[in-house]
PDB file of N, CA and C in Angstrom:
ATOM      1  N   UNK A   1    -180.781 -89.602 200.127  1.00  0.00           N
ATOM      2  CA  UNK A   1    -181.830 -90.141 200.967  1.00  0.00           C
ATOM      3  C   UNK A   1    -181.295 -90.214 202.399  1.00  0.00           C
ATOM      4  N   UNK A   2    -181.950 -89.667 203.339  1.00  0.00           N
ATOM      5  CA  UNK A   2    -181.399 -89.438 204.964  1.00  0.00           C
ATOM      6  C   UNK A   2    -182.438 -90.734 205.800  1.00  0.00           C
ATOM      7  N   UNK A   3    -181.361 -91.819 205.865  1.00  0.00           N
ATOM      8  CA  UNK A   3    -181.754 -92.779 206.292  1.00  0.00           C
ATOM      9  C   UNK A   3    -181.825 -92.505 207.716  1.00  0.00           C
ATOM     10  N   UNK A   4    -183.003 -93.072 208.621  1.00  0.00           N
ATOM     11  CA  UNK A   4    -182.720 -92.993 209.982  1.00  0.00           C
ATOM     12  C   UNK A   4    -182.226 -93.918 210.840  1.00  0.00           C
ATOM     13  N   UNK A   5    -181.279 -94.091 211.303  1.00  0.00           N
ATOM     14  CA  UNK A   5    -180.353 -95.483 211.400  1.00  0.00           C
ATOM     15  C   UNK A   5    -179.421 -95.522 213.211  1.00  0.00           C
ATOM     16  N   UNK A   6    -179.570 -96.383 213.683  1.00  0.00           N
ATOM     17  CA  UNK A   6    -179.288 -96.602 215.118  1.00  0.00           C
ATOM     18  C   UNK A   6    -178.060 -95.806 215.549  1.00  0.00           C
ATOM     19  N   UNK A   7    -176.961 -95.751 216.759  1.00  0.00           N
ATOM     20  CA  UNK A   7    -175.945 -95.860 216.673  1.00  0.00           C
ATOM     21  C   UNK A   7    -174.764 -96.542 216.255  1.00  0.00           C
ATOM     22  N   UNK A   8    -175.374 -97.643 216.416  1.00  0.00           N
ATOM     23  CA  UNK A   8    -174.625 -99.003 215.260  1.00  0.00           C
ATOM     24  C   UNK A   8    -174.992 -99.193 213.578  1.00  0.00           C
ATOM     25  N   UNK A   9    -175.691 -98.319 213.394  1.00  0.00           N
ATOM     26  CA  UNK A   9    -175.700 -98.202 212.061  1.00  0.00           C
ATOM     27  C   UNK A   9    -177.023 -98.815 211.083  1.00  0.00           C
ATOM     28  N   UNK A  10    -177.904 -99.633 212.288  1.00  0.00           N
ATOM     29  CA  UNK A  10    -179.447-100.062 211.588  1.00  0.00           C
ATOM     30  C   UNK A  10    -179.770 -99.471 211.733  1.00  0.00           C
ATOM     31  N   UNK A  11    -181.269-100.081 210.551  1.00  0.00           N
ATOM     32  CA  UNK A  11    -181.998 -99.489 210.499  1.00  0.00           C
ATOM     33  C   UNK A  11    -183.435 -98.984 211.718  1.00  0.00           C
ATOM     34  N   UNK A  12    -183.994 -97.664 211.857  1.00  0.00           N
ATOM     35  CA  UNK A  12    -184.568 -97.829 212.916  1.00  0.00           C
ATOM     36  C   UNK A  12    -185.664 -98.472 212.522  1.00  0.00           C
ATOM     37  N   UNK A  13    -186.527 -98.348 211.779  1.00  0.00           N
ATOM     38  CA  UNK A  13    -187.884 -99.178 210.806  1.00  0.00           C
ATOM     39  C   UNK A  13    -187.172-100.108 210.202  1.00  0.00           C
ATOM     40  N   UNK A  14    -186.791-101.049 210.668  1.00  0.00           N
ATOM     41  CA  UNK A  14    -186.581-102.587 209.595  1.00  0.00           C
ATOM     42  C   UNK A  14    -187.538-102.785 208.393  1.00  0.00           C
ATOM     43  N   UNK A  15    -188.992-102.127 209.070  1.00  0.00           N
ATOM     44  CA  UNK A  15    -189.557-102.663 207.670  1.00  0.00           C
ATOM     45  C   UNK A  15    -189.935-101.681 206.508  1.00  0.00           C
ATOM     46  N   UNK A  16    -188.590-100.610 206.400  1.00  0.00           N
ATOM     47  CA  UNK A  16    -188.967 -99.848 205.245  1.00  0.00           C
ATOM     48  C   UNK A  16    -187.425-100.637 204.186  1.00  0.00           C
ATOM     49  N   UNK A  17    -187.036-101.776 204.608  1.00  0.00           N
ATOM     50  CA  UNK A  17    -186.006-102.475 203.979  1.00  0.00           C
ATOM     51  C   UNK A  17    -185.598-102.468 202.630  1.00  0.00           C
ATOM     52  N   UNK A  18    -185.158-102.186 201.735  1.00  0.00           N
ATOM     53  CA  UNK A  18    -184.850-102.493 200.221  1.00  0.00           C
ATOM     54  C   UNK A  18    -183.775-102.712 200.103  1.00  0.00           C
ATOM     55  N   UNK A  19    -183.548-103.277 198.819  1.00  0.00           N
ATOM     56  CA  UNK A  19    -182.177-103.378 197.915  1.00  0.00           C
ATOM     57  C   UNK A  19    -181.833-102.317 197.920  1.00  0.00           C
ATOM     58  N   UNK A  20    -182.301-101.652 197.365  1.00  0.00           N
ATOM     59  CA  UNK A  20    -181.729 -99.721 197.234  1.00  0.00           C
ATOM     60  C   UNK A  20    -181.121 -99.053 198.612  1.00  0.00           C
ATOM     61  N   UNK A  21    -181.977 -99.528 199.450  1.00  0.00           N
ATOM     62  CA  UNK A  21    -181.768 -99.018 200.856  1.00  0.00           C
ATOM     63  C   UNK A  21    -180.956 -99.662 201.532  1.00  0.00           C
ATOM     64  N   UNK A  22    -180.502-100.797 201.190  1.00  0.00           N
ATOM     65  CA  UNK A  22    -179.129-101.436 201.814  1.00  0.00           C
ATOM     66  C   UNK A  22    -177.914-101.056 200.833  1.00  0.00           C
ATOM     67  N   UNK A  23    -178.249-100.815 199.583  1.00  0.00           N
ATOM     68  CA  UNK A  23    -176.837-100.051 198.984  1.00  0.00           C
ATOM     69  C   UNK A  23    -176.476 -98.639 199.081  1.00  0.00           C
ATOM     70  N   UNK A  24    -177.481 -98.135 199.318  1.00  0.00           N
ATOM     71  CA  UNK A  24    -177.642 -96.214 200.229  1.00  0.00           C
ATOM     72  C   UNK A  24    -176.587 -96.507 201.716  1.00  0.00           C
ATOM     73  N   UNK A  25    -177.502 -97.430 202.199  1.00  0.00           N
ATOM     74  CA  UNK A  25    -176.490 -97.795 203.607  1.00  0.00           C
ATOM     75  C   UNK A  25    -174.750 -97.887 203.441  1.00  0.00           C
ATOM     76  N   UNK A  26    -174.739 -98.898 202.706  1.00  0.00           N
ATOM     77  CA  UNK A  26    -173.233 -99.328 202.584  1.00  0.00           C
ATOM     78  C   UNK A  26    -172.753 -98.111 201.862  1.00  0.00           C
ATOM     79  N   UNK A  27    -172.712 -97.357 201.240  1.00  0.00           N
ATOM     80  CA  UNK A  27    -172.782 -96.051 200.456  1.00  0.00           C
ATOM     81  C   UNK A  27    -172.377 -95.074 201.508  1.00  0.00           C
ATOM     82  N   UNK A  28    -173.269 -94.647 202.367  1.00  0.00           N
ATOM     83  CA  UNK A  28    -172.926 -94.004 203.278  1.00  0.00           C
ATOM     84  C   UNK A  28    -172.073 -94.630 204.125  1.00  0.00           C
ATOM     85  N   UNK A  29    -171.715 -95.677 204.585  1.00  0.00           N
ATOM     86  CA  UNK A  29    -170.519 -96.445 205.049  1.00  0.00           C
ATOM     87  C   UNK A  29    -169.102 -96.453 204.560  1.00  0.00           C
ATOM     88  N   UNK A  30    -169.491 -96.085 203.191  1.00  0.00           N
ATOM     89  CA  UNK A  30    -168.145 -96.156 202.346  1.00  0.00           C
ATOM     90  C   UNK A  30    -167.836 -97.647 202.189  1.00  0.00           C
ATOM     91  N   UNK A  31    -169.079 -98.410 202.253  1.00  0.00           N
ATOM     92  CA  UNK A  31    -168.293 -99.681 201.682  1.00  0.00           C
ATOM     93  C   UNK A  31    -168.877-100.305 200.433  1.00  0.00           C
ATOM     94  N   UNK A  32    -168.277-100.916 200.004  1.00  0.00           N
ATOM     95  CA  UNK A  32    -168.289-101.492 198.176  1.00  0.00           C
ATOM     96  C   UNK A  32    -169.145-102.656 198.526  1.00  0.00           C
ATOM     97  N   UNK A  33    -170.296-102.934 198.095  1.00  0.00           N
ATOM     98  CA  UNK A  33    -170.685-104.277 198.809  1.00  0.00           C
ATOM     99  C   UNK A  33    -170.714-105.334 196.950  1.00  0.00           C
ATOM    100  N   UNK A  34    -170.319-106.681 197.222  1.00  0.00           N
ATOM    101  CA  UNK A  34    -169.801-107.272 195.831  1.00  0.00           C
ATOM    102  C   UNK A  34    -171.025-108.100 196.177  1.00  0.00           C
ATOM    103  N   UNK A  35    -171.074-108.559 194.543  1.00  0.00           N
ATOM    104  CA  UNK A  35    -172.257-110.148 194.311  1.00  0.00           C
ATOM    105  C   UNK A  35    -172.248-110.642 195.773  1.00  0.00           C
ATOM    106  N   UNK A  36    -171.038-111.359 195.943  1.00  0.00           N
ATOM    107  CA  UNK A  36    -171.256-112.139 196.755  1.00  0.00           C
ATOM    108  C   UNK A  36    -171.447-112.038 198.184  1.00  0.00           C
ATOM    109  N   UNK A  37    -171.064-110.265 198.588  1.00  0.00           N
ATOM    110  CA  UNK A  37    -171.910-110.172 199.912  1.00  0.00           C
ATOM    111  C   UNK A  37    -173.238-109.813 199.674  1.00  0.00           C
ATOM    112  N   UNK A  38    -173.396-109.150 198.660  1.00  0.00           N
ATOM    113  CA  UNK A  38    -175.277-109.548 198.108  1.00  0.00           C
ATOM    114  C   UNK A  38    -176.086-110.635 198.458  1.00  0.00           C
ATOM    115  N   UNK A  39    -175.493-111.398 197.662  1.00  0.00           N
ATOM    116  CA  UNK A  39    -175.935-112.525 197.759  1.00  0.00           C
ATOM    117  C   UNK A  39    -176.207-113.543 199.229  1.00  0.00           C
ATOM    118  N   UNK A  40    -174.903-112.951 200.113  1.00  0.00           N
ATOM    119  CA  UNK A  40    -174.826-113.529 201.444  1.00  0.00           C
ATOM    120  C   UNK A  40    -176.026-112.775 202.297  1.00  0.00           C
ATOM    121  N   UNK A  41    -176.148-111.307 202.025  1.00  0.00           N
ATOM    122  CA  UNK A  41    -177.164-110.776 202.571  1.00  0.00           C
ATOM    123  C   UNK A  41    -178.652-111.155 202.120  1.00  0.00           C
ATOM    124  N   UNK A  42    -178.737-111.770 201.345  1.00  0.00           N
ATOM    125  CA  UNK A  42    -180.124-112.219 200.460  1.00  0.00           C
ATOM    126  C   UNK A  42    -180.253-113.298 201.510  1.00  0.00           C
ATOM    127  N   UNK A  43    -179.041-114.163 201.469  1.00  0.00           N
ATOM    128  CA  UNK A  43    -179.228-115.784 202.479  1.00  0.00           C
ATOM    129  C   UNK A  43    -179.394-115.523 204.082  1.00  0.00           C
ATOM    130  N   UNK A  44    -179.058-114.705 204.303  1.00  0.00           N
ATOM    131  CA  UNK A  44    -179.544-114.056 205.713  1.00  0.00           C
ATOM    132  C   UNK A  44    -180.854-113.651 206.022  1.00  0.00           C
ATOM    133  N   UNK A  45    -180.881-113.085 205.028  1.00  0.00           N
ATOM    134  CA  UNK A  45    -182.338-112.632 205.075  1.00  0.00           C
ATOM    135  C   UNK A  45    -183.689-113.607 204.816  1.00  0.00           C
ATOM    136  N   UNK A  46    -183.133-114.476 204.276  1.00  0.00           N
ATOM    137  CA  UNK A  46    -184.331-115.667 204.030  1.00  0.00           C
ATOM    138  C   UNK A  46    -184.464-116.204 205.241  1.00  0.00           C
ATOM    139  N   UNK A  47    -182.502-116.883 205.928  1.00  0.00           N
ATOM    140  CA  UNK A  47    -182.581-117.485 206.991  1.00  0.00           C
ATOM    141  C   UNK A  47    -183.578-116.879 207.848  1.00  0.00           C
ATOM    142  N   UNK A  48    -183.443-115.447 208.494  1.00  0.00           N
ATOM    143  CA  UNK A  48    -184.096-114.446 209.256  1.00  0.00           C
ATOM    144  C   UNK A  48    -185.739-114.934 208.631  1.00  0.00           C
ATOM    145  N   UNK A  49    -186.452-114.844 208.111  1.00  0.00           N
ATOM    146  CA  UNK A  49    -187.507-114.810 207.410  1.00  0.00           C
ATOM    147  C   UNK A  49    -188.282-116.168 207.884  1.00  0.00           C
ATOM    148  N   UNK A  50    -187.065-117.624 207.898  1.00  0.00           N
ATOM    149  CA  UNK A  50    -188.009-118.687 207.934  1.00  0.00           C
ATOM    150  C   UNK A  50    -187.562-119.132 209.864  1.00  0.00           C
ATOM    151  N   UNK A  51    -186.750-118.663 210.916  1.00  0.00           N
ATOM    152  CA  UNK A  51    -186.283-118.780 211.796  1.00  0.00           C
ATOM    153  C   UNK A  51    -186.695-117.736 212.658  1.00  0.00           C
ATOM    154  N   UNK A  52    -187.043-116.638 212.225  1.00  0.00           N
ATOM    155  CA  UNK A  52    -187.289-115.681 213.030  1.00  0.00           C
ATOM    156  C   UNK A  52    -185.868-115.355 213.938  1.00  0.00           C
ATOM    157  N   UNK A  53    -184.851-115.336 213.459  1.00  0.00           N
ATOM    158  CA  UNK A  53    -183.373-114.990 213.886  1.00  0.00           C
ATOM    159  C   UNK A  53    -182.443-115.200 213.611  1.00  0.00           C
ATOM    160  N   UNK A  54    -180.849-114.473 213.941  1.00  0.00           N
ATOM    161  CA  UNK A  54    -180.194-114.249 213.176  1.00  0.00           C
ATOM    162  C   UNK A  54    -179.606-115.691 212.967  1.00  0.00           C
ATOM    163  N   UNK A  55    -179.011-116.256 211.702  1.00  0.00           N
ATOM    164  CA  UNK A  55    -178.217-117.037 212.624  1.00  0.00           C
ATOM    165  C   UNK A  55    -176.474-116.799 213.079  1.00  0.00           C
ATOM    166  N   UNK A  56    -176.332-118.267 213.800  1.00  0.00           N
ATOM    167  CA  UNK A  56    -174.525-117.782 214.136  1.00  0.00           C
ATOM    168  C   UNK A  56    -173.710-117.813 212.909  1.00  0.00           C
ATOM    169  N   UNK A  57    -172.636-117.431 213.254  1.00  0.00           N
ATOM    170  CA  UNK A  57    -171.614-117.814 212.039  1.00  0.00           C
ATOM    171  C   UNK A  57    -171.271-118.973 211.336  1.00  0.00           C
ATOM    172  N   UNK A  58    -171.660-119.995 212.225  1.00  0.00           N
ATOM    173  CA  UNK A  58    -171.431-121.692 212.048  1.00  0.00           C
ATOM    174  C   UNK A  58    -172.232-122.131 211.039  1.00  0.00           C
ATOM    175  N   UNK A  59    -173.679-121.449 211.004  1.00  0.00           N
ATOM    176  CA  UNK A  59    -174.715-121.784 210.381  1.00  0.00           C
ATOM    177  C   UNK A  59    -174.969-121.339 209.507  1.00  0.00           C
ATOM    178  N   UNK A  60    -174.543-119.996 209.474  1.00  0.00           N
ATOM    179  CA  UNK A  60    -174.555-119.347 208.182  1.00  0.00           C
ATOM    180  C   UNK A  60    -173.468-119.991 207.214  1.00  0.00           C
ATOM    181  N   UNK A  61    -172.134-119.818 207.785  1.00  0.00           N
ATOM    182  CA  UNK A  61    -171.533-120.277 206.802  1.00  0.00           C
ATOM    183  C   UNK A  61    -171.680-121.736 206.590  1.00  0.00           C
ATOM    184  N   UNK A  62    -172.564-122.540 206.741  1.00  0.00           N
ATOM    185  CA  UNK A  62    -172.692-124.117 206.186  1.00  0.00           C
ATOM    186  C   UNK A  62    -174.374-123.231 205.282  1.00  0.00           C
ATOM    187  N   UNK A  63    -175.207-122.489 205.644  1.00  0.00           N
ATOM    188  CA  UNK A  63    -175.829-122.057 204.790  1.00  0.00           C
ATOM    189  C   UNK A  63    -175.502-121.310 203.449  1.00  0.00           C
ATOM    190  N   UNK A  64    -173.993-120.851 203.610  1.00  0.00           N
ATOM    191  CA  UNK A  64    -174.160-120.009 202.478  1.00  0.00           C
ATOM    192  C   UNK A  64    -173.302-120.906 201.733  1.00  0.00           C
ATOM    193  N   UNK A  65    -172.643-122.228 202.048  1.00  0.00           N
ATOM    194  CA  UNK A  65    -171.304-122.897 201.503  1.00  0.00           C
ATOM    195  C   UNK A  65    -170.293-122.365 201.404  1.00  0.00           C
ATOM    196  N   UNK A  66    -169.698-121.642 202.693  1.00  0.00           N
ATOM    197  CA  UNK A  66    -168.482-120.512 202.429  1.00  0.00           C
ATOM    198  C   UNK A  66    -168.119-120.627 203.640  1.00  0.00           C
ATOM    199  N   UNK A  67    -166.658-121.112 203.375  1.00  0.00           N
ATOM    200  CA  UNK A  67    -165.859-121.765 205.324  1.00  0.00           C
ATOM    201  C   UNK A  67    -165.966-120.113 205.630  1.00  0.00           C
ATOM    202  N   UNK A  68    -165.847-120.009 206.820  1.00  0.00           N
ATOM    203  CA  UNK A  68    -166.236-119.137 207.886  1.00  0.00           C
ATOM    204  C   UNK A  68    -165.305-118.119 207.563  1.00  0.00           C
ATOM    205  N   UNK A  69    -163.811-118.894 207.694  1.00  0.00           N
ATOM    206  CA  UNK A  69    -162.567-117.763 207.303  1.00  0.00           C
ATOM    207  C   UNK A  69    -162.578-117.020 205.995  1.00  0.00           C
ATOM    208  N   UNK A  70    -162.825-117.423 205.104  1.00  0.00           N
ATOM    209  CA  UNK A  70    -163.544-116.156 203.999  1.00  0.00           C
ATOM    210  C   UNK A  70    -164.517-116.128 204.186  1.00  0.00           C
ATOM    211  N   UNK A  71    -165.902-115.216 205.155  1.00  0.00           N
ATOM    212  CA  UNK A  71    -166.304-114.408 205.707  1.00  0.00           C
ATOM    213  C   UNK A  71    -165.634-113.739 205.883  1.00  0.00           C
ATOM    214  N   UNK A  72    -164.548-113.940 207.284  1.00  0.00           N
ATOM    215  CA  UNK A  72    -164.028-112.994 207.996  1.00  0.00           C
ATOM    216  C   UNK A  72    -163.243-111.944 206.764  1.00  0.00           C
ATOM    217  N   UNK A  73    -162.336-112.664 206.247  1.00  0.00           N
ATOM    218  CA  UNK A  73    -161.330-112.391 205.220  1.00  0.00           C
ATOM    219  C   UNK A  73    -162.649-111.162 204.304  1.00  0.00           C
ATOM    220  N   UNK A  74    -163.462-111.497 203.706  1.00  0.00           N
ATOM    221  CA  UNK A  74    -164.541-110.963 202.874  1.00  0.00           C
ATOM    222  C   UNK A  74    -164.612-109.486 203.630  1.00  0.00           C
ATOM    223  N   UNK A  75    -165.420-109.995 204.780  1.00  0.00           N
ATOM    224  CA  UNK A  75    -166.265-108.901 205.089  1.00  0.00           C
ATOM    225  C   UNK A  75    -165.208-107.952 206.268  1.00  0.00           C
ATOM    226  N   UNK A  76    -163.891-108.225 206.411  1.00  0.00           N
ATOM    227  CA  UNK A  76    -162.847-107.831 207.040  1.00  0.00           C
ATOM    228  C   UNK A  76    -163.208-107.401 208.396  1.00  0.00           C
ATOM    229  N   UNK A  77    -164.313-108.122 209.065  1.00  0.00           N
ATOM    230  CA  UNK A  77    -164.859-108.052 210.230  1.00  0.00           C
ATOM    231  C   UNK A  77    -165.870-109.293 210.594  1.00  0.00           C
ATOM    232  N   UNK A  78    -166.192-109.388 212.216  1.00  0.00           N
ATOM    233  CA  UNK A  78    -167.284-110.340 212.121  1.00  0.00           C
ATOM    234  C   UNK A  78    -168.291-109.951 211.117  1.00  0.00           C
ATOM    235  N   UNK A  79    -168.539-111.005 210.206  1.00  0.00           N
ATOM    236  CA  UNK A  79    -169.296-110.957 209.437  1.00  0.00           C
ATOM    237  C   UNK A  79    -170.990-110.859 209.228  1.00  0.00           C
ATOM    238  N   UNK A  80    -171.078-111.474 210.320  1.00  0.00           N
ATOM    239  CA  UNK A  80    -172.224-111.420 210.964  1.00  0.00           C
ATOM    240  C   UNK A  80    -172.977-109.904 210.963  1.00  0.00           C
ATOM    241  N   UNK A  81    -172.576-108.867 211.898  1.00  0.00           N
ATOM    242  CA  UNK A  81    -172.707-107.696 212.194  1.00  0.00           C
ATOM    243  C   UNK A  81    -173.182-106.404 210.209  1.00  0.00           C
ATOM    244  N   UNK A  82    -172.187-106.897 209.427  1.00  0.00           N
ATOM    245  CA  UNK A  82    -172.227-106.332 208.485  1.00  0.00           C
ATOM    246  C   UNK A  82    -173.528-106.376 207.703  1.00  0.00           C
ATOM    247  N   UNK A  83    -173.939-108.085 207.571  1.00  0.00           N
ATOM    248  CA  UNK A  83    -174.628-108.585 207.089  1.00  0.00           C
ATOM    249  C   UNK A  83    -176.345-108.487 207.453  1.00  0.00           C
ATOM    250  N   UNK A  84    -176.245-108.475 208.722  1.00  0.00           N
ATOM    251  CA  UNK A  84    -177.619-108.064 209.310  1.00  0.00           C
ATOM    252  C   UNK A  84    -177.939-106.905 209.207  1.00  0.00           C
ATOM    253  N   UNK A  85    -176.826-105.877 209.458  1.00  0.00           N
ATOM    254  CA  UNK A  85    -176.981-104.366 209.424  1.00  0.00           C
ATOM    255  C   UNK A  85    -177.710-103.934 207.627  1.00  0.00           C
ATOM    256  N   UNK A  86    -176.939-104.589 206.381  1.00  0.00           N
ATOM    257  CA  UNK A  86    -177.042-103.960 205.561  1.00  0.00           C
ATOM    258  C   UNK A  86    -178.339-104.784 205.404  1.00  0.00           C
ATOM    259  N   UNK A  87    -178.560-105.906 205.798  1.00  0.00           N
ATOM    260  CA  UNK A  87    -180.019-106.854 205.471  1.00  0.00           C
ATOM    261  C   UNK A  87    -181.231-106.168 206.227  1.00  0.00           C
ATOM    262  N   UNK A  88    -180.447-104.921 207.126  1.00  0.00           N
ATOM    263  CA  UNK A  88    -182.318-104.813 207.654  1.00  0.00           C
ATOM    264  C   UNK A  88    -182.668-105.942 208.404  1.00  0.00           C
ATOM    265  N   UNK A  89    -181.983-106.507 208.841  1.00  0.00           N
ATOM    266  CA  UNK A  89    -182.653-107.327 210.201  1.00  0.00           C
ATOM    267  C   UNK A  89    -181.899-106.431 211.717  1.00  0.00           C
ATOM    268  N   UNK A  90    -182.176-107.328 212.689  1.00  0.00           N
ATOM    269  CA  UNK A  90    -181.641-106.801 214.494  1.00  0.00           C
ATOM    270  C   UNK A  90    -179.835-107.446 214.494  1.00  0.00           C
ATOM    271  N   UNK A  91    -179.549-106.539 214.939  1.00  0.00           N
ATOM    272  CA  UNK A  91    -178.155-106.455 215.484  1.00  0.00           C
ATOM    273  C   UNK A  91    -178.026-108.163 216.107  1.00  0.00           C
ATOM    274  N   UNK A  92    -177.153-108.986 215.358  1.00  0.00           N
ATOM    275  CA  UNK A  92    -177.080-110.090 216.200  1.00  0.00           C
ATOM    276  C   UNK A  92    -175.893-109.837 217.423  1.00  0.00           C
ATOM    277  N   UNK A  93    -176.500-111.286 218.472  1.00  0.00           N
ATOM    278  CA  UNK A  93    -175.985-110.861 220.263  1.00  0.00           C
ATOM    279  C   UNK A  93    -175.073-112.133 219.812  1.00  0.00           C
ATOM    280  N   UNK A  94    -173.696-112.037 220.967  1.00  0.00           N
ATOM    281  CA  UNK A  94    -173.020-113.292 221.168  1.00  0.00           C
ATOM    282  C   UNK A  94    -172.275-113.073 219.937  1.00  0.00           C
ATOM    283  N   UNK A  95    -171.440-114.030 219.515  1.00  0.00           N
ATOM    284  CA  UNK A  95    -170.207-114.295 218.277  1.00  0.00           C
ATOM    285  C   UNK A  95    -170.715-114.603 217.225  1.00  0.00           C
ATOM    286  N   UNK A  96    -170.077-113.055 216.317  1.00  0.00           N
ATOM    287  CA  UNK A  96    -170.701-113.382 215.116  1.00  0.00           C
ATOM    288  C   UNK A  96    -169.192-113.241 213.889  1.00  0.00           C
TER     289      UNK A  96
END
């Protein structure tokens, strides 16, 4: 499936979004995505859903119950960036 996807790696139609289509993504990334960044991308995506934006790292991780440093450790980058990208939401701005 030939996703059409930014220079940073979103999606250009956010709203053709799926499960399938965020594991195609990470797929073509070459990355392994586990339960629990699933799952973190599910909690993003709700956040996104009832806020209308991304949130920061602070917030997420008191949303997802997961200290910040395993994020980083997890997602072996700001975590933030990974998470929105494979969730089909906008590139978050500022520290993520």
């Amino acid at each position: 499936m030939a996703l059409e996807r930014t220079g940073n790696g979103y999606l250009v139609d956010p709203t053709i979004w799926s499960e399938e289509i965020m594991l195609e993504m990470a797929k073509e990334d070459d990355i392994e995505l586990t339960e629990s960044m699933i799952t973190q991308i599910m909690a993003a995506r709700e956040y996104f859903a009832e806020n209308s934006s991304v949130p920061p790292i602070r917030t997420f991780a008191k949303v997802v119950g997961i200290d910040k440093k395993i994020l980083f450790k997890e997602w072996l980058t700001g975590p933030m960036k990974p998470i929105t990208k494979y969730g089909g939401m906008p590139q978050p701005t500022g520290c993520v």
